[in-house]
Protein backbone atom coordinates (compact mmCIF):
# COMPACT_ATOMS: atom_id res chain seq x y z
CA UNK A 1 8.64 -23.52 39.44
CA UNK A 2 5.39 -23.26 37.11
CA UNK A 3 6.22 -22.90 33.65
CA UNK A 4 5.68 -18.89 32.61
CA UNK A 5 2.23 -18.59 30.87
CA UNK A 6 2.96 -16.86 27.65
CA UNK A 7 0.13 -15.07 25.33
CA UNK A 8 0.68 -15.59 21.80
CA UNK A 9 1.57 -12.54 19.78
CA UNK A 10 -1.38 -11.10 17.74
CA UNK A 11 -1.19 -11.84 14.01
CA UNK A 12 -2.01 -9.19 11.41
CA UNK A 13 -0.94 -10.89 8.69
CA UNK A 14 -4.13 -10.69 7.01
CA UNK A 15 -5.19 -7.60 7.98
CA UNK A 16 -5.89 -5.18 5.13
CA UNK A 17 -4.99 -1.99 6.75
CA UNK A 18 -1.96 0.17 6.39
CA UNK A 19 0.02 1.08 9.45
CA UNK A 20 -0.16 2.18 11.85
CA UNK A 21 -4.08 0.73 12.06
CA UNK A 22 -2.65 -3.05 12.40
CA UNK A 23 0.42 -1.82 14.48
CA UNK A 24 -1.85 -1.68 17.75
CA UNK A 25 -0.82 -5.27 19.90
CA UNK A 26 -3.37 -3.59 22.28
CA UNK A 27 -7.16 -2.06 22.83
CA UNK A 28 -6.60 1.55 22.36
CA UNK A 29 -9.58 4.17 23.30
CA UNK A 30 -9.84 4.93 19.14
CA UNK A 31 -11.25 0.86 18.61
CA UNK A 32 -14.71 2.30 20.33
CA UNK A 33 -14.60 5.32 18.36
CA UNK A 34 -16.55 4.35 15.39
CA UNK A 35 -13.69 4.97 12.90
CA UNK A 36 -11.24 2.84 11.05
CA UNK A 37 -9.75 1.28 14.02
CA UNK A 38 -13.63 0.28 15.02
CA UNK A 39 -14.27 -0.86 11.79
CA UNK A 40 -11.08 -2.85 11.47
CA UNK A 41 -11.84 -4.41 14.84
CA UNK A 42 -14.67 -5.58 13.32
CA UNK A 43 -13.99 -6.72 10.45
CA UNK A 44 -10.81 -8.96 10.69
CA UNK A 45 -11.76 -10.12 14.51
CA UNK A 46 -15.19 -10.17 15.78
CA UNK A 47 -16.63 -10.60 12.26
CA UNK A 48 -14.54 -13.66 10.97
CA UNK A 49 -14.71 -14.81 14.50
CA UNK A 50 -19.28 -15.28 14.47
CA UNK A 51 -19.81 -15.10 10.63
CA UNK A 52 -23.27 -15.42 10.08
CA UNK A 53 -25.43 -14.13 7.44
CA UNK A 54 -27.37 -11.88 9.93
CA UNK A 55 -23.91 -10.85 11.30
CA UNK A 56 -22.53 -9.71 7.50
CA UNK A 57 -25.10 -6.88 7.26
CA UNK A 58 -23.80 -5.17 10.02
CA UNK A 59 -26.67 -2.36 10.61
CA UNK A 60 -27.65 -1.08 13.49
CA UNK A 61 -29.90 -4.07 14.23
CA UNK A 62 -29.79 -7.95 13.21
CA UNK A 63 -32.82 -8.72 10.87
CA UNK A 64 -34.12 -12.15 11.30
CA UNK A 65 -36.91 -14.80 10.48
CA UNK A 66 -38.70 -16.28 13.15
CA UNK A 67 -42.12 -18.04 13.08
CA UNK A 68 -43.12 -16.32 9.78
CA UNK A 69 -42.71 -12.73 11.63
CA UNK A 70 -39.31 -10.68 11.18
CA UNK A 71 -37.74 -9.30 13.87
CA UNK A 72 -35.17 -6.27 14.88
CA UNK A 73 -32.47 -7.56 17.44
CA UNK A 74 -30.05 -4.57 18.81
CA UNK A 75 -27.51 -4.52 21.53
CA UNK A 76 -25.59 -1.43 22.44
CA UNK A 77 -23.72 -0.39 25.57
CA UNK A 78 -23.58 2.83 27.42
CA UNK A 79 -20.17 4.14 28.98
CA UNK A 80 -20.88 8.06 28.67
CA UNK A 81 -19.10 10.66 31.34
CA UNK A 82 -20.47 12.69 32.89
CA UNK A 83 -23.62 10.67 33.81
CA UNK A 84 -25.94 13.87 33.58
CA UNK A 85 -25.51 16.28 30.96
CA UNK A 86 -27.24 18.96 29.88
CA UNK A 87 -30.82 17.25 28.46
CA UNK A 88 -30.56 13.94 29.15
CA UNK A 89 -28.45 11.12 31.19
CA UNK A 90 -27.05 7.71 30.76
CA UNK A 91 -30.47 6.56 31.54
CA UNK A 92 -32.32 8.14 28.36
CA UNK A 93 -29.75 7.63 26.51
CA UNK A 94 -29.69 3.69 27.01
CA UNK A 95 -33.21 3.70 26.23
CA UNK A 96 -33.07 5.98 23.31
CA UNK A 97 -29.89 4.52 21.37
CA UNK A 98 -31.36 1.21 21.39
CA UNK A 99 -35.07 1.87 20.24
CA UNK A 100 -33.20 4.38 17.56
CA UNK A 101 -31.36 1.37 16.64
CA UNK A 102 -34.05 -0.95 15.71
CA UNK A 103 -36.27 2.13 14.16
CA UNK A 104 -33.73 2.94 11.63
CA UNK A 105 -33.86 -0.95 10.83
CA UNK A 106 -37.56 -0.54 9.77
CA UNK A 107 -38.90 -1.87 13.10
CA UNK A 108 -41.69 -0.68 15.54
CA UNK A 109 -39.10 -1.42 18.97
CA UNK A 110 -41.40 -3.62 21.59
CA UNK A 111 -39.52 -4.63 24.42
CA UNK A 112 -35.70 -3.90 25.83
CA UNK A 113 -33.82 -5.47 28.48
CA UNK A 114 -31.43 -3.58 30.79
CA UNK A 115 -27.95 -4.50 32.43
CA UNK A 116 -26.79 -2.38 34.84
CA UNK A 117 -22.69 -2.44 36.03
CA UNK A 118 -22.56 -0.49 39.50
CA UNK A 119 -18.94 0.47 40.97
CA UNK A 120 -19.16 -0.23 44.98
CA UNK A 121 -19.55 3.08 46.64
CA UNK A 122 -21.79 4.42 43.64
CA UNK A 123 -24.99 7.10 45.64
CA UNK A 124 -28.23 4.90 45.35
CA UNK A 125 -29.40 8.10 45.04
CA UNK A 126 -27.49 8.84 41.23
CA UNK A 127 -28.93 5.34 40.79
CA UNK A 128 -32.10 6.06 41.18
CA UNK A 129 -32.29 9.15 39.15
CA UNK A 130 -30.78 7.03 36.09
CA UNK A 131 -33.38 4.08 36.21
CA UNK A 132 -36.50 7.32 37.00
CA UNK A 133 -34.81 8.49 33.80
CA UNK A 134 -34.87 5.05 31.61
CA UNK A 135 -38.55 4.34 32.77
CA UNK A 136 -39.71 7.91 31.78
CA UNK A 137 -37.61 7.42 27.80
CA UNK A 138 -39.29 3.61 27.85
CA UNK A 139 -42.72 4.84 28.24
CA UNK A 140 -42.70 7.94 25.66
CA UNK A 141 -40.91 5.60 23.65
CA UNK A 142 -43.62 2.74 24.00
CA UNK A 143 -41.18 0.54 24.69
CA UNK A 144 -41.17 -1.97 27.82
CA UNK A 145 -37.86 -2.71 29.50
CA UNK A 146 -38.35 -6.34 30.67
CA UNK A 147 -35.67 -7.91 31.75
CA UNK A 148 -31.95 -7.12 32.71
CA UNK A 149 -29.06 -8.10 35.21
CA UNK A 150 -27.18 -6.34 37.54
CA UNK A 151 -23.21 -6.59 38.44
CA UNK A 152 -21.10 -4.79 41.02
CA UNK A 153 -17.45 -4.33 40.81
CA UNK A 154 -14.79 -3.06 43.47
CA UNK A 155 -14.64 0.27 44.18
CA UNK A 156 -12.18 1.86 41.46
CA UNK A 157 -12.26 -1.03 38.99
CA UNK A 158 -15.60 0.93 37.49
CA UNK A 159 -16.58 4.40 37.03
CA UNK A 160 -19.73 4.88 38.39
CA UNK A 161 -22.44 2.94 36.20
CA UNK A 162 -22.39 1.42 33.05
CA UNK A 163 -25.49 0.23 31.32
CA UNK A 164 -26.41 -2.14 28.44
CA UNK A 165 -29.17 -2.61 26.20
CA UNK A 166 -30.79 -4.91 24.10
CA UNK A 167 -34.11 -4.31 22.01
CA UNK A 168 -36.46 -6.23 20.04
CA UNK A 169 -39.03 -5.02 17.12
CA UNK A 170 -41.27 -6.12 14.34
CA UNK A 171 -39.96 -5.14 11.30
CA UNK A 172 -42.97 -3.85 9.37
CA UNK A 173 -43.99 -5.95 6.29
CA UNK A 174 -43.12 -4.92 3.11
CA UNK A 175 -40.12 -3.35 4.37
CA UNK A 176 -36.30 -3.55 2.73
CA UNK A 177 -33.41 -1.07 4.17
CA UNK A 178 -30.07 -1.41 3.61
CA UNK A 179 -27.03 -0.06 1.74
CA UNK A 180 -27.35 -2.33 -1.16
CA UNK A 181 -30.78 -0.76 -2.14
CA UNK A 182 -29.09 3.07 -2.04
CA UNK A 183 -28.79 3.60 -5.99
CA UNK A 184 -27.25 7.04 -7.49
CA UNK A 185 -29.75 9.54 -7.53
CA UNK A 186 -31.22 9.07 -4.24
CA UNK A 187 -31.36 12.20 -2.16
CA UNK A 188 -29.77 12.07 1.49
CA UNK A 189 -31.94 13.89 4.19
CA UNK A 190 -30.68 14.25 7.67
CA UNK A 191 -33.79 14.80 10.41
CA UNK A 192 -31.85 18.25 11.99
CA UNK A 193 -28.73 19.99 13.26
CA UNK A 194 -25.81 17.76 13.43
CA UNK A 195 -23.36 17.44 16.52
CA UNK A 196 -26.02 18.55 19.24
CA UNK A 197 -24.97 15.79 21.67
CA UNK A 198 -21.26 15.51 21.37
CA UNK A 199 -20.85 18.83 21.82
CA UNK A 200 -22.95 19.36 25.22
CA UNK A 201 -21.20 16.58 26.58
CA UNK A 202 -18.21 18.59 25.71
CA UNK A 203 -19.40 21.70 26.96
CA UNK A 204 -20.08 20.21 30.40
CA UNK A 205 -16.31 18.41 30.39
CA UNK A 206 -14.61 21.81 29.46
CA UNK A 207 -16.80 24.19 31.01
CA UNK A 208 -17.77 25.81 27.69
CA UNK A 209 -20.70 28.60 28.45
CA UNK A 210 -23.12 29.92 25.67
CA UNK A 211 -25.61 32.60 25.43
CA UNK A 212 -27.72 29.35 24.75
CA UNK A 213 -26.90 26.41 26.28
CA UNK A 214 -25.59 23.91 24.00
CA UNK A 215 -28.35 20.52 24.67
CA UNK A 216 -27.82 17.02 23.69
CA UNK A 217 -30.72 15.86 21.48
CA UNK A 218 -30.75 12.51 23.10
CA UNK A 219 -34.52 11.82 21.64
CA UNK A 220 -36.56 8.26 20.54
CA UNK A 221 -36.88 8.77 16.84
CA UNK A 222 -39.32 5.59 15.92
CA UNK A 223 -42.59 7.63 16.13
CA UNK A 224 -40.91 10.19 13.72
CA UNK A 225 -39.50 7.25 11.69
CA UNK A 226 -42.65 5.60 11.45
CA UNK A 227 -44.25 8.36 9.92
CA UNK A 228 -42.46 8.55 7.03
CA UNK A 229 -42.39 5.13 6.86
CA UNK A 230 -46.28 5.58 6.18
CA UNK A 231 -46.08 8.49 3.80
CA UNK A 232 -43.08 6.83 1.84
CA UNK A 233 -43.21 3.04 1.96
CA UNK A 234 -40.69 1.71 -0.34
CA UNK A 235 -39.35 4.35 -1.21
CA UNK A 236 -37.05 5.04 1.91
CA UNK A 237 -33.75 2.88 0.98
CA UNK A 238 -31.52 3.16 3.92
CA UNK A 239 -31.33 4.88 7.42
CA UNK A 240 -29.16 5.46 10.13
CA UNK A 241 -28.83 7.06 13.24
CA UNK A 242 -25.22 9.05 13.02
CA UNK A 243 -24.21 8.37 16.57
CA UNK A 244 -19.89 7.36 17.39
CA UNK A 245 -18.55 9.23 14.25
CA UNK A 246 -21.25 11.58 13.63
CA UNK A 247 -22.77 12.19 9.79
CA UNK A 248 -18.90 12.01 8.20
CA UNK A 249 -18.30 7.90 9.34
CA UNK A 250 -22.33 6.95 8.76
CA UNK A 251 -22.42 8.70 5.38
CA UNK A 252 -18.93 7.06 4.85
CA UNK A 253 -19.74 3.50 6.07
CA UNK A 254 -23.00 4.03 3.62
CA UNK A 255 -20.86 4.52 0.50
CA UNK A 256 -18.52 2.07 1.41
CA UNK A 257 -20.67 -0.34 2.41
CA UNK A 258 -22.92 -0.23 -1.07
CA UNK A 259 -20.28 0.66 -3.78
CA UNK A 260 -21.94 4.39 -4.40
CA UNK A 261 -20.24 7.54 -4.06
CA UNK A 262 -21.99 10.55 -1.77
CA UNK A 263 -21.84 13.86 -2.22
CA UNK A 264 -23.24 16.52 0.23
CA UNK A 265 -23.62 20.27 0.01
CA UNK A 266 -21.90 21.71 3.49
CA UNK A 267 -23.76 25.20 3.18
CA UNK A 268 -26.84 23.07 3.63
CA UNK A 269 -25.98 20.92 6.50
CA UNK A 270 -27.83 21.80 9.35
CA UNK A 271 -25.57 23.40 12.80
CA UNK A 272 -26.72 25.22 15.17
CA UNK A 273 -24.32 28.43 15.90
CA UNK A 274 -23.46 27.38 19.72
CA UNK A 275 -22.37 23.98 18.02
CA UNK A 276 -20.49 25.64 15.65
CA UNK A 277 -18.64 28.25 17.93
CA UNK A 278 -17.49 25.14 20.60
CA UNK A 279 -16.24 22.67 17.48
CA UNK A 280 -14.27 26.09 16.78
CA UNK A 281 -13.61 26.75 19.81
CA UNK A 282 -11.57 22.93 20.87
CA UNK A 283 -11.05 22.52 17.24
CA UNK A 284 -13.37 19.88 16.56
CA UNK A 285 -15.91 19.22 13.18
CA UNK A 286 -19.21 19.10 13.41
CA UNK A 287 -19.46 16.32 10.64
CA UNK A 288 -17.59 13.95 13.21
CA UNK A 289 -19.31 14.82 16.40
CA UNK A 290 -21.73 12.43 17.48
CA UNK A 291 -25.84 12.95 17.70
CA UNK A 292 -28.62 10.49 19.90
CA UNK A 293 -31.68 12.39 18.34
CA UNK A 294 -31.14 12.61 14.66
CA UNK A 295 -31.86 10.28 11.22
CA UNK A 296 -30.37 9.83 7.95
CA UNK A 297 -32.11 9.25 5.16
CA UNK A 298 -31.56 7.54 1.63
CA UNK A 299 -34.43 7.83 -0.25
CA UNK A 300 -35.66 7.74 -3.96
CA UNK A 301 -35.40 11.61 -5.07
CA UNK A 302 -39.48 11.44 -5.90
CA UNK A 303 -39.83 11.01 -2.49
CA UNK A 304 -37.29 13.84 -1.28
CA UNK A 305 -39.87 16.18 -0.67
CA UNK A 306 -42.99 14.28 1.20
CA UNK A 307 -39.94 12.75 3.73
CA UNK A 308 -39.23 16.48 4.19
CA UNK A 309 -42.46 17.04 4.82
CA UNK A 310 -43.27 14.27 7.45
CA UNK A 311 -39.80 15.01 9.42
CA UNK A 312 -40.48 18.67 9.48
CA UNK A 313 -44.18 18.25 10.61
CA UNK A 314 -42.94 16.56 13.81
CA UNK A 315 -41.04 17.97 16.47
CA UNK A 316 -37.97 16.22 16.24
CA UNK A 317 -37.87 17.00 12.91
CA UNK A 318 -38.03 20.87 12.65
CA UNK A 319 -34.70 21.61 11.26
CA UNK A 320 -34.62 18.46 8.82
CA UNK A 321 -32.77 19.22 5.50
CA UNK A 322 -31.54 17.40 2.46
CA UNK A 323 -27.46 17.71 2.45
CA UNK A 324 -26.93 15.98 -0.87
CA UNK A 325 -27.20 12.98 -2.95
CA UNK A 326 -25.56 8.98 -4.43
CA UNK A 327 -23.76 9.18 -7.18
CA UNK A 328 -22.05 6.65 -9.60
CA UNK A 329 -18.29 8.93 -9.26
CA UNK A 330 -15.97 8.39 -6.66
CA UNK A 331 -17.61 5.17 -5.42
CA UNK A 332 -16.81 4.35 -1.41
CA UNK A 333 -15.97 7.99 -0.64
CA UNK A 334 -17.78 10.85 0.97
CA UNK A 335 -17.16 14.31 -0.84
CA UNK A 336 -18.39 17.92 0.51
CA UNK A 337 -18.49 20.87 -1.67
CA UNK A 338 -17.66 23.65 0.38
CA UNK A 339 -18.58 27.41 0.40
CA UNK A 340 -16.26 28.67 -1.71
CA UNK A 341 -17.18 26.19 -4.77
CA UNK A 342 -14.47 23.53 -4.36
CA UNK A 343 -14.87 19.80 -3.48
CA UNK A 344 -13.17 18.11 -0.37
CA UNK A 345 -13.04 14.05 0.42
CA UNK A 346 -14.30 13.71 3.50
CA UNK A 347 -12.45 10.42 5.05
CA UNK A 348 -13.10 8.29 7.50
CA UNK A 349 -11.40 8.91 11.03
CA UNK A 350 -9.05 6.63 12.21
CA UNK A 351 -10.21 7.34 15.88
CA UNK A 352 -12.51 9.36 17.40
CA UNK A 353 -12.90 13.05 18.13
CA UNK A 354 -14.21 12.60 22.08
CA UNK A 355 -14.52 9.52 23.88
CA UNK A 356 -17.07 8.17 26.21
CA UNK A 357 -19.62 10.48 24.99
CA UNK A 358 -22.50 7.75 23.97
């Protein structure tokens, strides 16, 4: 008889984390969420695994030097159900997350590639909605999708159609973003109202019905990012787009990541009352749910006002507000002072609210 092909047993002796993080021998659905068990993932296995010094920053694009120009390099894939959901689809939002991506990296996005996994049995038909969909987001984006690749698996080893993306942008010159330039002080302005697109996915999955329909704000942001890029210069720090996680694990990952502390203002965080009523209603935060329209911004408090200015002047920017500001206390955390005058610590999730939603 063949010898019995063992796997070795996982080792977590290094691993950082308390239990029950490190006590998981296996991929649970909470490793894509965005929270700890992402960021654990990442750090003690894919991260020790290609360390690079492009790798290390981990933003939401790879900055790098080539032939005296600097580039934007993002990869992100798409596993959202349903496939259509109220404003937007998988298709927009392939196109969307990645040029977000490499905007909120300081880059003008140029050119995306697109990999398409199809389940056998999938309707050409849904098909060719999706791809109508990514050409229509690529050309208000300005973006040209250029190359790609396309795989089929058996029917019921899929579900339906998964997409990936991968963009590349010129970093504009002068240029620096990152959480080692946010500095205590800085205000922290967020481009409008939080949880839009988590919670019309949700809506659609638990057939939630509003007086107003709840809309995911599935959006390109690098025109509006590019304007107050112009007004600003400099003077923007950081960005991010608050995506797997919502605000709570970007703002989080932000302090963490730089060593400040971060303190927002909840009366002044921007929700629309449909969002509101559905987190309520399945017992959800908005702070966790996830956006594919919206910005976060870190900028020098001089500057507070003319970035509120530019993001309210455009139309994905209408309901932009600043939620709060770095400071020197509490370094790594995330606190909220709530209504009632009191401050709460805002943690990390070890998980994720809802899956497949991005």
């Amino acid at each position: 008889m063949a010898e019995d092909t063992k796997v070795a047993a996982p080792d977590f002796s290094n691993w950082s984390c308390p239990l029950p993080l490190a006590d998981y021998p296996t991929i649970v659905m909470g490793h894509g969420g965005g929270g700890k068990l992402s960021n654990e993932l990442v750090e003690h296995l894919f991260l020790p695994a290609f360390r690079n010094p492009a790798l290390e920053n981990l933003g939401d694009a790879a900055v790098l030097e080539a032939a005296g120009a600097r580039l934007a390099l993002s990869t992100d894939s798409f596993v959202v159900q349903p496939l259509f959901f109220p404003g937007g689809s998988i298709g927009e939002l392939a196109v969307n997350g990645t040029v977000n991506d490499l905007a909120v990296s300081g880059a003008e996005p140029k050119f995306l590639s697109a990999s398409f996994i199809l389940e056998e049995g999938f309707a050409l038909a849904q098909l060719a909605a999706i791809v109508d969909a990514m050409a229509a987001a690529a050309a208000r984006a300005q973006v040209k999708i250029v190359t790609g690749d396309t795989k089929v698996v058996e029917r019921g080893h899929g579900d339906g159609c998964y997409i990936t993306t991968a963009g590349v942008g010129v970093v504009r010159p002068g240029i620096q973003l990152g959480p080692h330039r946010t500095q205590p002080g800085d205000a922290v302005i967020v481009s409008g109202s939080i949880g839009d697109h988590g919670m019309a996915i949700m809506s659609v999955r638990e057939g939630l019905e509003f007086e107003s329909p709840i809309r995911s704000d599935c959006a390109a942001l690098n025109g509006m990012i590019a304007s107050v890029l112009d007004a600003t210069g400099g003077a923007v720090h950081a960005m991010r787009d608050p995506t797997r996680g919502g605000l709570a694990s970007t703002l989080n990952e932000i302090a963490q990541a730089s060593g400040v502390g971060v303190v927002i203002d909840e009366a002044t965080v921007p929700v629309k009352f449909e969002v509101q009523s559905a987190c309520e209603l399945l017992g959800l935060d908005p702070v966790y749910v996830a956006n594919e329209g919206k910005a976060v911004f870190f900028v020098a408090p001089e500057a507070a006002d003319v970035v509120l200015a530019c993001l309210r002047a455009h139309p994905l920017g209408n309901d932009a507000a600043c939620i709060g500001h770095v400071t020197d206390q509490h370094k790594g955390m995330l606190v909220a002072r709530t209504a009632m005058g009191a401050n709460r610590v805002i943690p990390t999730m070890i998980g994720e609210q809802l899956p497949r939603i991005c």
